[in-house]
N, C-alpha and C. Protein backbone atom coordinates (compact mmCIF):
# COMPACT_ATOMS: atom_id res chain seq x y z
N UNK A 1 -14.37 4.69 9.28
CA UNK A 1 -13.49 3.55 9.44
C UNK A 1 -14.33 2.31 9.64
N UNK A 2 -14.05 1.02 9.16
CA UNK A 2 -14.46 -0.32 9.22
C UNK A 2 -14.46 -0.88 10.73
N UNK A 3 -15.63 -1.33 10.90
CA UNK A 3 -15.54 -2.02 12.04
C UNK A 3 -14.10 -3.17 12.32
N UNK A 4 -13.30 -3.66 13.02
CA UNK A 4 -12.38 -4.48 13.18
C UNK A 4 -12.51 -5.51 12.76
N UNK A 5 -12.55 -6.87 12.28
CA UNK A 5 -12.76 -8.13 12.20
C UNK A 5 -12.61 -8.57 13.15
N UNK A 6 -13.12 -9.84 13.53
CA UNK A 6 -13.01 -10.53 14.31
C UNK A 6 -12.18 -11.87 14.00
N UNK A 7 -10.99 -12.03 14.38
CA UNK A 7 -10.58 -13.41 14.07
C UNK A 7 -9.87 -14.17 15.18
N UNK A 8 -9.93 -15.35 14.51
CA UNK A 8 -9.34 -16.08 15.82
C UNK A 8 -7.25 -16.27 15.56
N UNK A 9 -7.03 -17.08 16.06
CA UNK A 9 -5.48 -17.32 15.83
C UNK A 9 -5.42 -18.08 14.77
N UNK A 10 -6.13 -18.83 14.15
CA UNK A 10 -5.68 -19.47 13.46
C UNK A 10 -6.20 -18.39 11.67
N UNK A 11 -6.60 -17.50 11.72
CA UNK A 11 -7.03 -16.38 10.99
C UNK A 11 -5.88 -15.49 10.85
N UNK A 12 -5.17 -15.17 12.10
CA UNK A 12 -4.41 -14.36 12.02
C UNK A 12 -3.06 -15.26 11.52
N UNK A 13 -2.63 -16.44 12.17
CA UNK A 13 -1.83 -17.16 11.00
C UNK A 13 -1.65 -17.60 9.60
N UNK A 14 -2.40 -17.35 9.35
CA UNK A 14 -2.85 -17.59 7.93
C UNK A 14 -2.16 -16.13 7.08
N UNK A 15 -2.96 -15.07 7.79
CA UNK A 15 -2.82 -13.55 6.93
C UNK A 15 -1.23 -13.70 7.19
N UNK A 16 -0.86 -13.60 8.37
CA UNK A 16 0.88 -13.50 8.22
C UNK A 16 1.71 -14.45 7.56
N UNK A 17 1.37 -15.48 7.21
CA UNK A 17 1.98 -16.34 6.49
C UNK A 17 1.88 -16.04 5.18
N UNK A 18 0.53 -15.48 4.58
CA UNK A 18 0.30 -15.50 3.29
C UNK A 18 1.00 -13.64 3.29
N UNK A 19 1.31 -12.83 3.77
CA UNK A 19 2.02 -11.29 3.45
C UNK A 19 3.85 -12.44 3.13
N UNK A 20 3.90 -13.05 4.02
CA UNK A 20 5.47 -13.59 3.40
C UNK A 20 5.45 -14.24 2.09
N UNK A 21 4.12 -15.01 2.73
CA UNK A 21 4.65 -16.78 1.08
C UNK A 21 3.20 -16.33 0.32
N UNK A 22 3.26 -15.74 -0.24
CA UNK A 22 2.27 -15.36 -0.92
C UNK A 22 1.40 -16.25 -1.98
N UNK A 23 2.79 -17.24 -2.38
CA UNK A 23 2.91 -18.19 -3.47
C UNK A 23 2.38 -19.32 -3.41
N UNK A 24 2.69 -19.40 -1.58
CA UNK A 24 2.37 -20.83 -1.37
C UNK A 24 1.38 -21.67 -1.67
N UNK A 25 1.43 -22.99 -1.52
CA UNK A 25 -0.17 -23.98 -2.13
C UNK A 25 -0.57 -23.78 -0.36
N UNK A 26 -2.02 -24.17 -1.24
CA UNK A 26 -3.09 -24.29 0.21
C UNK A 26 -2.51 -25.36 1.06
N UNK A 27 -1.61 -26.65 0.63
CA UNK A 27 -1.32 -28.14 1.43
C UNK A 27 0.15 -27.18 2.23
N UNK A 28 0.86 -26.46 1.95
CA UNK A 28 2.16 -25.35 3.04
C UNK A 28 1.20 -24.68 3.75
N UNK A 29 0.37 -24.09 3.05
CA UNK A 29 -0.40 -22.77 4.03
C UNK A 29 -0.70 -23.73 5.22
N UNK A 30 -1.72 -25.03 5.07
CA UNK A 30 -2.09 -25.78 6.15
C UNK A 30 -0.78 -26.31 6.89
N UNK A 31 -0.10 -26.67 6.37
CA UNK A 31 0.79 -27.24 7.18
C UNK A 31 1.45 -26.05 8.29
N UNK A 32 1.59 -25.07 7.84
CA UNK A 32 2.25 -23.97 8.67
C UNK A 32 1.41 -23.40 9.87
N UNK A 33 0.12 -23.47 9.43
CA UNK A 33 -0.61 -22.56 10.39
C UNK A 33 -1.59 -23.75 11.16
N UNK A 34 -1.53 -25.28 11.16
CA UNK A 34 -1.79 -26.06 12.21
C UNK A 34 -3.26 -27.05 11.54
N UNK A 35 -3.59 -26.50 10.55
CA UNK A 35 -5.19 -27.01 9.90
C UNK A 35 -5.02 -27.98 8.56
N UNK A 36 -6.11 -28.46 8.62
CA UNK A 36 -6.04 -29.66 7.95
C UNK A 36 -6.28 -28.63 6.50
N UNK A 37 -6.35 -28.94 4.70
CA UNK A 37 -6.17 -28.37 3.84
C UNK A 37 -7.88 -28.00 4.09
N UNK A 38 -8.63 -28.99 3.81
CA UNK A 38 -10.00 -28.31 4.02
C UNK A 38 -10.36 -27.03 4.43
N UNK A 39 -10.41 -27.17 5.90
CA UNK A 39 -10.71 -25.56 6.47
C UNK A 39 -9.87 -24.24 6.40
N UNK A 40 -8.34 -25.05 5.89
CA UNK A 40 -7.59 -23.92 5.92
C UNK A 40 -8.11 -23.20 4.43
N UNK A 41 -8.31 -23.50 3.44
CA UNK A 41 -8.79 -23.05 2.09
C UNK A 41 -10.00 -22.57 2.07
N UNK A 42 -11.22 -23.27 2.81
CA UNK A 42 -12.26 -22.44 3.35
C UNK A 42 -11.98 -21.33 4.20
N UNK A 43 -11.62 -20.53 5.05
CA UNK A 43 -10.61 -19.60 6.16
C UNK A 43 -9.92 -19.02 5.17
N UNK A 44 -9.05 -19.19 4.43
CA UNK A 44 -8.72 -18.49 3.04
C UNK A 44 -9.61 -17.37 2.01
N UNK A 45 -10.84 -18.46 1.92
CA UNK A 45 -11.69 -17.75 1.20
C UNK A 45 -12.71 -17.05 1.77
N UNK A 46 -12.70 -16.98 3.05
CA UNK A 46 -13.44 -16.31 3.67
C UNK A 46 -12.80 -14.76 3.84
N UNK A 47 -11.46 -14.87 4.30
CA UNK A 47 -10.85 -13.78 4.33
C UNK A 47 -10.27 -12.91 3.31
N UNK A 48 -10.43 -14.14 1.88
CA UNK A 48 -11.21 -12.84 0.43
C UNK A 48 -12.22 -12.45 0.62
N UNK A 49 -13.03 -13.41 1.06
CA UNK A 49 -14.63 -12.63 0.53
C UNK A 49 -14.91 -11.61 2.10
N UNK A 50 -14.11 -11.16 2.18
CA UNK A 50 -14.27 -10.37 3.67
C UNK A 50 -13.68 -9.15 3.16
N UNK A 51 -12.52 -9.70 2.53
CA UNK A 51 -11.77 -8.18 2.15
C UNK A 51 -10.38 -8.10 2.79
N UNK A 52 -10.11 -8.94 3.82
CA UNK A 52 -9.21 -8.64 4.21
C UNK A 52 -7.82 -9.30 3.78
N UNK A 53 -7.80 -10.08 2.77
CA UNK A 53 -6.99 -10.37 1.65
C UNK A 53 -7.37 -9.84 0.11
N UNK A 54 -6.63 -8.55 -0.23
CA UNK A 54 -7.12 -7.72 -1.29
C UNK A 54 -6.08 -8.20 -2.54
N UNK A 55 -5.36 -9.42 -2.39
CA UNK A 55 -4.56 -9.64 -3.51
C UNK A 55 -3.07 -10.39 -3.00
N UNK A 56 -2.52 -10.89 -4.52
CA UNK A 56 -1.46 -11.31 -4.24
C UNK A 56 -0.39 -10.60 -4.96
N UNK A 57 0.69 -10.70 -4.46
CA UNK A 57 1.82 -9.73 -5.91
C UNK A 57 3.20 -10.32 -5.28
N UNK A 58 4.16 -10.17 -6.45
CA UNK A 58 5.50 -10.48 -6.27
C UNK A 58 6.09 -8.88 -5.53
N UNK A 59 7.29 -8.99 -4.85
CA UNK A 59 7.76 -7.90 -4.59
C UNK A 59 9.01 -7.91 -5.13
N UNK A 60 9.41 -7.19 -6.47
CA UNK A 60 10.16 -6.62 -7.36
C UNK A 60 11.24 -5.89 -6.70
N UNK A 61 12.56 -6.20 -7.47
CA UNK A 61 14.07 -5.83 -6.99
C UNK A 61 14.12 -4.74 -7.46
N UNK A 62 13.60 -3.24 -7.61
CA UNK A 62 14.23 -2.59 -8.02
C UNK A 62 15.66 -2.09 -8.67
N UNK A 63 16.45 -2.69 -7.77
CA UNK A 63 17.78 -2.29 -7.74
C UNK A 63 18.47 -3.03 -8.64
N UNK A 64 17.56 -3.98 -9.20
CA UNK A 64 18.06 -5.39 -10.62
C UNK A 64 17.54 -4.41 -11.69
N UNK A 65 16.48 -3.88 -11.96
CA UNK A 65 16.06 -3.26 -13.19
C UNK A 65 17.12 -2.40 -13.65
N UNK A 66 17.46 -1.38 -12.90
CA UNK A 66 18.11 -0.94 -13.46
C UNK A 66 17.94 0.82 -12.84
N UNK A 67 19.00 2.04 -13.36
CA UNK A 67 18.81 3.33 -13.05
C UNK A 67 17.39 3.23 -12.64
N UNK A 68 16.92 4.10 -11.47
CA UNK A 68 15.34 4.46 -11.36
C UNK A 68 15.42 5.93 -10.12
N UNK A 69 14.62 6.12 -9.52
CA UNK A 69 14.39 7.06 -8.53
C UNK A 69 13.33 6.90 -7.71
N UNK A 70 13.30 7.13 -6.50
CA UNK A 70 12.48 6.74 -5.47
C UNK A 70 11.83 7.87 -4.58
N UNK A 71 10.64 8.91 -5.09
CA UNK A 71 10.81 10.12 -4.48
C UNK A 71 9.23 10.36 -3.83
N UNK A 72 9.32 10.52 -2.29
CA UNK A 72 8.33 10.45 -1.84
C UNK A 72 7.85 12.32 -1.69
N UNK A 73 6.50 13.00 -2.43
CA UNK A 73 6.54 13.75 -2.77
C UNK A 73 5.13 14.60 -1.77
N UNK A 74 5.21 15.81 -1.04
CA UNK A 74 4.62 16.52 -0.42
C UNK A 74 3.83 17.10 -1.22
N UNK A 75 1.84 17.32 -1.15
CA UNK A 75 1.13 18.34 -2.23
C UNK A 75 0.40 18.80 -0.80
N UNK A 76 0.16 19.82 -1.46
CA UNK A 76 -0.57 21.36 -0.91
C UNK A 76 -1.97 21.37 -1.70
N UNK A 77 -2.97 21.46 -1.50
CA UNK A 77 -4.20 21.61 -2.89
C UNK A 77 -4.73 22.75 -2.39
N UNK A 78 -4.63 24.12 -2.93
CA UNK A 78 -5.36 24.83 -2.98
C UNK A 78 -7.09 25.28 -2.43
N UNK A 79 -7.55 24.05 -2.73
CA UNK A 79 -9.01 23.95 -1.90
C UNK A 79 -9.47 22.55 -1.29
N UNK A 80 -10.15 22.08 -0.43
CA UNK A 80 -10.01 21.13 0.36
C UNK A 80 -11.79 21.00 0.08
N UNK A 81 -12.61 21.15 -0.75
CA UNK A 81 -13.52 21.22 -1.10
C UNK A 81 -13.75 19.54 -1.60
N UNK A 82 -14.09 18.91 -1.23
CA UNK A 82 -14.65 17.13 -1.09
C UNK A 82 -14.35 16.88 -3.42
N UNK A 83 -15.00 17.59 -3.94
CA UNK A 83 -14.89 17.61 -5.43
C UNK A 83 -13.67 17.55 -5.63
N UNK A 84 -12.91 18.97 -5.18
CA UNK A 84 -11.27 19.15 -4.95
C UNK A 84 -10.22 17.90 -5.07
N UNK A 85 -10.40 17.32 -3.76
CA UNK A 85 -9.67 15.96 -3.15
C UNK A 85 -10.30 15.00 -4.15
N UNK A 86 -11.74 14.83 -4.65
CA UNK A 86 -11.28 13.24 -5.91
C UNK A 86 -11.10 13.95 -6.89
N UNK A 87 -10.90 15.50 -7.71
CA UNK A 87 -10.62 15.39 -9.13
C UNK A 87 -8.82 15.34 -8.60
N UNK A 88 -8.28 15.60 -7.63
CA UNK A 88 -6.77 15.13 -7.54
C UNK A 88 -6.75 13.95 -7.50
N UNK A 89 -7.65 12.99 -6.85
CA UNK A 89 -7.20 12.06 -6.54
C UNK A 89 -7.49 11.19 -8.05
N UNK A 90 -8.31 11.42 -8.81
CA UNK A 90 -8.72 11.02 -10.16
C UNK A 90 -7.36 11.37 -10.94
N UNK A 91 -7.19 12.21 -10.46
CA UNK A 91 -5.70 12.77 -11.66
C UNK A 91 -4.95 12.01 -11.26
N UNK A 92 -4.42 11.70 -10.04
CA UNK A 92 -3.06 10.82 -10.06
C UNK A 92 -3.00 9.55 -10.53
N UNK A 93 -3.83 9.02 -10.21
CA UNK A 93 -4.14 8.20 -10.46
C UNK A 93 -4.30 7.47 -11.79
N UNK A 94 -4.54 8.17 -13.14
CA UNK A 94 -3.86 7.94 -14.03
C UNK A 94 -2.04 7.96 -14.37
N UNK A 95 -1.23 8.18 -13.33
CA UNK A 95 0.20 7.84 -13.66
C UNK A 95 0.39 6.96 -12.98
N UNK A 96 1.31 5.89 -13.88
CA UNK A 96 1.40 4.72 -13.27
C UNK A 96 2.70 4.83 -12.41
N UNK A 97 3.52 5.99 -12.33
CA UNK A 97 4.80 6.11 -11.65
C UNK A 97 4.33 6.75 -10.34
N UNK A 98 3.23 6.74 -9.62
CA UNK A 98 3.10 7.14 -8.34
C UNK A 98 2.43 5.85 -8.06
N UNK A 99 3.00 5.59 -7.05
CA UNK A 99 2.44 4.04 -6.28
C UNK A 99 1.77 3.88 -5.35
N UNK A 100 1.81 5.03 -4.82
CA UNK A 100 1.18 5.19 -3.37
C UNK A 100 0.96 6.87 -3.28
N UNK A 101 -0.82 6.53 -2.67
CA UNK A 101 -1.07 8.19 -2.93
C UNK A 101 -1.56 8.12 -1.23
N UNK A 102 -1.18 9.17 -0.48
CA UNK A 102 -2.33 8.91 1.08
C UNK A 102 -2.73 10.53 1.71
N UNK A 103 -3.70 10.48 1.95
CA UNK A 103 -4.26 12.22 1.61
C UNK A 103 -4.40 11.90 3.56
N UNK A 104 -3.55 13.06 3.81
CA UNK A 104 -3.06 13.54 5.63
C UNK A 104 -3.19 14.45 6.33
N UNK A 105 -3.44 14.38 7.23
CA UNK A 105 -3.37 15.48 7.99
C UNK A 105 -2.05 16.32 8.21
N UNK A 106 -1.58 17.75 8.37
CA UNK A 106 -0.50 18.21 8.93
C UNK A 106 -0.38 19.25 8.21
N UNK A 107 1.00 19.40 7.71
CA UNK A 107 1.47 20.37 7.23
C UNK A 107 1.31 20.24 5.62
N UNK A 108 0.92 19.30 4.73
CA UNK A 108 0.30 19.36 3.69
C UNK A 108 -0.67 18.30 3.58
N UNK A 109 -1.32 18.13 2.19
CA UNK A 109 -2.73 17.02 1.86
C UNK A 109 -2.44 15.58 1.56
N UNK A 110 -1.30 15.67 0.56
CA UNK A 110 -1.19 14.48 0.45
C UNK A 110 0.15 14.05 0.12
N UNK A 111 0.44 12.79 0.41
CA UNK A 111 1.80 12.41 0.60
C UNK A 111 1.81 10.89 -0.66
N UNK A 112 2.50 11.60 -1.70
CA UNK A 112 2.79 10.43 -2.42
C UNK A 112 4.27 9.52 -2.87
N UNK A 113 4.09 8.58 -3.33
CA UNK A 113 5.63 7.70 -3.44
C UNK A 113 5.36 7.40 -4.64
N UNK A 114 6.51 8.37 -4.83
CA UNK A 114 6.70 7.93 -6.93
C UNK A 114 8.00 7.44 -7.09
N UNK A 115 7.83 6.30 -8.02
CA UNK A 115 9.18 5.64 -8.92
C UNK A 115 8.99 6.07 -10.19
N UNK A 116 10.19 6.31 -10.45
CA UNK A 116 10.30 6.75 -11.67
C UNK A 116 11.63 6.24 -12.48
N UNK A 117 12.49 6.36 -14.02
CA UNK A 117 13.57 5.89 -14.29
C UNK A 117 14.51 7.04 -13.98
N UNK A 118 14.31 8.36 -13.38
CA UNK A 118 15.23 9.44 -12.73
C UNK A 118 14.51 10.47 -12.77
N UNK A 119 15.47 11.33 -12.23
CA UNK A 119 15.04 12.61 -11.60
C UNK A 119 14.47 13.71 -12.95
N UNK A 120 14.79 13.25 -14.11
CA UNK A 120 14.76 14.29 -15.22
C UNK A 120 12.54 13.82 -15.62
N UNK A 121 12.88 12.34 -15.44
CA UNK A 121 11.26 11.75 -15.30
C UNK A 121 10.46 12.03 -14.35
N UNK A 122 11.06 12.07 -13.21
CA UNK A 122 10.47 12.64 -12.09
C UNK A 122 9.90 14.19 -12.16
N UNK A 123 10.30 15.02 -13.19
CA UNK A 123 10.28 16.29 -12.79
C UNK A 123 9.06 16.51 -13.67
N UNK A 124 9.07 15.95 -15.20
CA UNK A 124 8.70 15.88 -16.18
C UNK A 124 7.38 15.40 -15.93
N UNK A 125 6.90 14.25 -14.69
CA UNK A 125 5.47 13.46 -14.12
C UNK A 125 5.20 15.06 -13.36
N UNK A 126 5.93 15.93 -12.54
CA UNK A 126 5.62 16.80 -11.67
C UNK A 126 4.71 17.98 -12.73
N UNK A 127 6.02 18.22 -13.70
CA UNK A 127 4.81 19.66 -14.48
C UNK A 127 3.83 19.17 -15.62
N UNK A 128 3.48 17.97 -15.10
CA UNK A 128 2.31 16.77 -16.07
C UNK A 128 1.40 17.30 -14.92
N UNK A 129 1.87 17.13 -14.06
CA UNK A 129 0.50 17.10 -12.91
C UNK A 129 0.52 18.39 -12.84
N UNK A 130 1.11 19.53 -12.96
CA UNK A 130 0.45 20.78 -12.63
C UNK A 130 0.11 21.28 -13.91
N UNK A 131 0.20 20.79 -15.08
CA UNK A 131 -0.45 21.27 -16.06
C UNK A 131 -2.40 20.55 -16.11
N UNK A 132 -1.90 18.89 -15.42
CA UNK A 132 -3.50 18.73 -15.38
C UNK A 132 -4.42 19.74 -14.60
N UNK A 133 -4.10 20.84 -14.30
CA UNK A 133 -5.01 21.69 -13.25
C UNK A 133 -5.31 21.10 -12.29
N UNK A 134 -4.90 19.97 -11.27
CA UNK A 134 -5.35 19.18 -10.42
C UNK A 134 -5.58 19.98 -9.07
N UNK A 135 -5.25 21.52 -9.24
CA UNK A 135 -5.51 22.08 -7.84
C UNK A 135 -4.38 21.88 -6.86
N UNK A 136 -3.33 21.98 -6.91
CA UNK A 136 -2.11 21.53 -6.72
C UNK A 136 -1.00 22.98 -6.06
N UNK A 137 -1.14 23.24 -5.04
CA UNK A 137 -1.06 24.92 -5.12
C UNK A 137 0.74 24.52 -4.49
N UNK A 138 1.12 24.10 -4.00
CA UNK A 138 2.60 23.56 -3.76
C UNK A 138 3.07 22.09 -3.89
N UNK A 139 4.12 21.84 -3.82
CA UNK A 139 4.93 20.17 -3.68
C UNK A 139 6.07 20.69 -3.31
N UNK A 140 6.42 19.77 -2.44
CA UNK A 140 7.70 19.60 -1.88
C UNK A 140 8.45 18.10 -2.08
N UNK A 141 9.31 17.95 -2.47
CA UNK A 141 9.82 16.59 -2.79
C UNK A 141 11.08 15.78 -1.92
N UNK A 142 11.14 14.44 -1.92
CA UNK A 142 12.53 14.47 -1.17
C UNK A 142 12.64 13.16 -1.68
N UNK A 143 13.74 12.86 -2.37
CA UNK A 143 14.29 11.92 -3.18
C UNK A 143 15.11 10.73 -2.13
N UNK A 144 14.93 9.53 -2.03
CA UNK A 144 15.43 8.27 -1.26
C UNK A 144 16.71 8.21 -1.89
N UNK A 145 17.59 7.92 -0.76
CA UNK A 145 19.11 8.12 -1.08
C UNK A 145 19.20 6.50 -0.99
N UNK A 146 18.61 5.95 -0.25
CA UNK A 146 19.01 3.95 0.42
C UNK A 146 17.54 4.07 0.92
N UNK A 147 17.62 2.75 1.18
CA UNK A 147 16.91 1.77 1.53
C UNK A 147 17.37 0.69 3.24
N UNK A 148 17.29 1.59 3.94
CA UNK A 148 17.99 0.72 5.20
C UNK A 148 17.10 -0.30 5.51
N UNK A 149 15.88 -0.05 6.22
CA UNK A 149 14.67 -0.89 6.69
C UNK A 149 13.75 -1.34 5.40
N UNK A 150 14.26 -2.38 5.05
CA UNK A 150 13.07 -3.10 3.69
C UNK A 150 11.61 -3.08 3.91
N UNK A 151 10.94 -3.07 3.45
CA UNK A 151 9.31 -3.30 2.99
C UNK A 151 8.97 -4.57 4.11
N UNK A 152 8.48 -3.69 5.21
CA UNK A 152 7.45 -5.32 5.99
C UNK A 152 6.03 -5.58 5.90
N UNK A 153 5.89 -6.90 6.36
CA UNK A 153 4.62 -7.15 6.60
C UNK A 153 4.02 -6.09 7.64
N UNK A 154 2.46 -6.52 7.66
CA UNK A 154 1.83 -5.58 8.52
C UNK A 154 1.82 -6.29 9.89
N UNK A 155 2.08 -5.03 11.08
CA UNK A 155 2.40 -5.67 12.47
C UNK A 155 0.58 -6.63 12.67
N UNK A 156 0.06 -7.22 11.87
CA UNK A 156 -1.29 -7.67 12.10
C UNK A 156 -1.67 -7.92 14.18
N UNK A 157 -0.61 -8.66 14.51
CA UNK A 157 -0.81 -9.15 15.70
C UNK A 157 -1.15 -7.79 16.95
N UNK A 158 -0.34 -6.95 16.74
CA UNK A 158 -0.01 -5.48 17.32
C UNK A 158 -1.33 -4.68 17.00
N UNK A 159 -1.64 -4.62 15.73
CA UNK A 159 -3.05 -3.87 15.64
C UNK A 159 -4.46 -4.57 16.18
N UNK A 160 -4.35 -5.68 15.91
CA UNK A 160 -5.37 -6.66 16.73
C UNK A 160 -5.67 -6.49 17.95
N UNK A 161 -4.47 -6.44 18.52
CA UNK A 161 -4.71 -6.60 20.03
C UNK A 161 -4.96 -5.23 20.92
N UNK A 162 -4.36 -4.11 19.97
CA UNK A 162 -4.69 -3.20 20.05
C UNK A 162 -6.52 -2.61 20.31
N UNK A 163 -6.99 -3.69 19.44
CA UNK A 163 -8.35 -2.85 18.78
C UNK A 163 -9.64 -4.58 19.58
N UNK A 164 -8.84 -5.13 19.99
CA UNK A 164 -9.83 -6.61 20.78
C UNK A 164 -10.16 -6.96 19.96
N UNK A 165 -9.35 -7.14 18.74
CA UNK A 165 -10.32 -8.06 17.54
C UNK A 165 -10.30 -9.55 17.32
N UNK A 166 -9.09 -10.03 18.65
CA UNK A 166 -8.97 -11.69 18.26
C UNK A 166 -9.29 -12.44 19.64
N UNK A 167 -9.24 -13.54 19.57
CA UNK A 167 -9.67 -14.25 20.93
C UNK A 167 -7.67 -14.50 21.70
């Protein structure tokens, strides 16, 4: 694991402003988080070239596109052998309908979130992946009925303070 960053408040305003307004110009970003445009755009680019801003993206309505499926999916891998875990993780990774792959501790390896346009696609990505031989020795699946609690930002402030990383 990465050492913590160190930032101050006006670092950590910035990251939470930019997970909402992603869009915004550098002259809003400053205005919101207290700094003149200068340093706030320098402080910007620092926290690219740090890493801890890995991108920008729109967040997409699903529910406007049209029919889809939302199925967050349980794997088992057969061997836990370091080769094992990246030729799976190499395999999924070519489908663009799993969005999120996160390899866990517990009762199975890895826990992924696939969209797909339905369940008949969904099934069809499933015996894709067990035909790639990916080492794949069970799945368990469980398909999203709703959406109660939307997509948040990250508690940034909560993990910070957690870990003494800000003044």
């Amino acid at each position: 694991m990465d050492t913590p960053a160190s930032l101050d408040s006006f670092d950590i305003k910035i990251l939470e402003h930019l997970q909402r307004e992603g869009r915004c110009s550098n002259v809003e970003l400053a205005k919101r988080v207290g700094l003149s445009e200068s340093p706030c755009l320098a402080r910007t680019r620092q926290l690219q070239d740090a890493g801890l801003i890995r991108g920008y993206g729109a967040e997409v309505a699903l529910d406007k596109l049209g029919a889809h499926v939302i199925v967050f999916c349980e794997v088992t891998l057969a061997s836990h052998r370091s080769q094992d875990l990246r030729k799976f993780e190499a395999g999924v990774a070519k489908y663009p309908e799993i969005v999120e792959c996160y390899n866990i501790c517990g009762g199975y390896d890895y826990l992924l979130k696939i969209v797909a346009p339905g369940v008949a696609h969904f099934q069809a990505l499933m015996d894709r992946l067990l035909d790639d031989e990916l080492g794949i020795s069970k799945f368990s699946s469980r398909i999203v009925l709703r959406e109660p609690l939307a997509p948040r930002t990250v508690p940034l402030r909560v993990i910070l303070s957690a870990n003494n990383s800000w003044e």
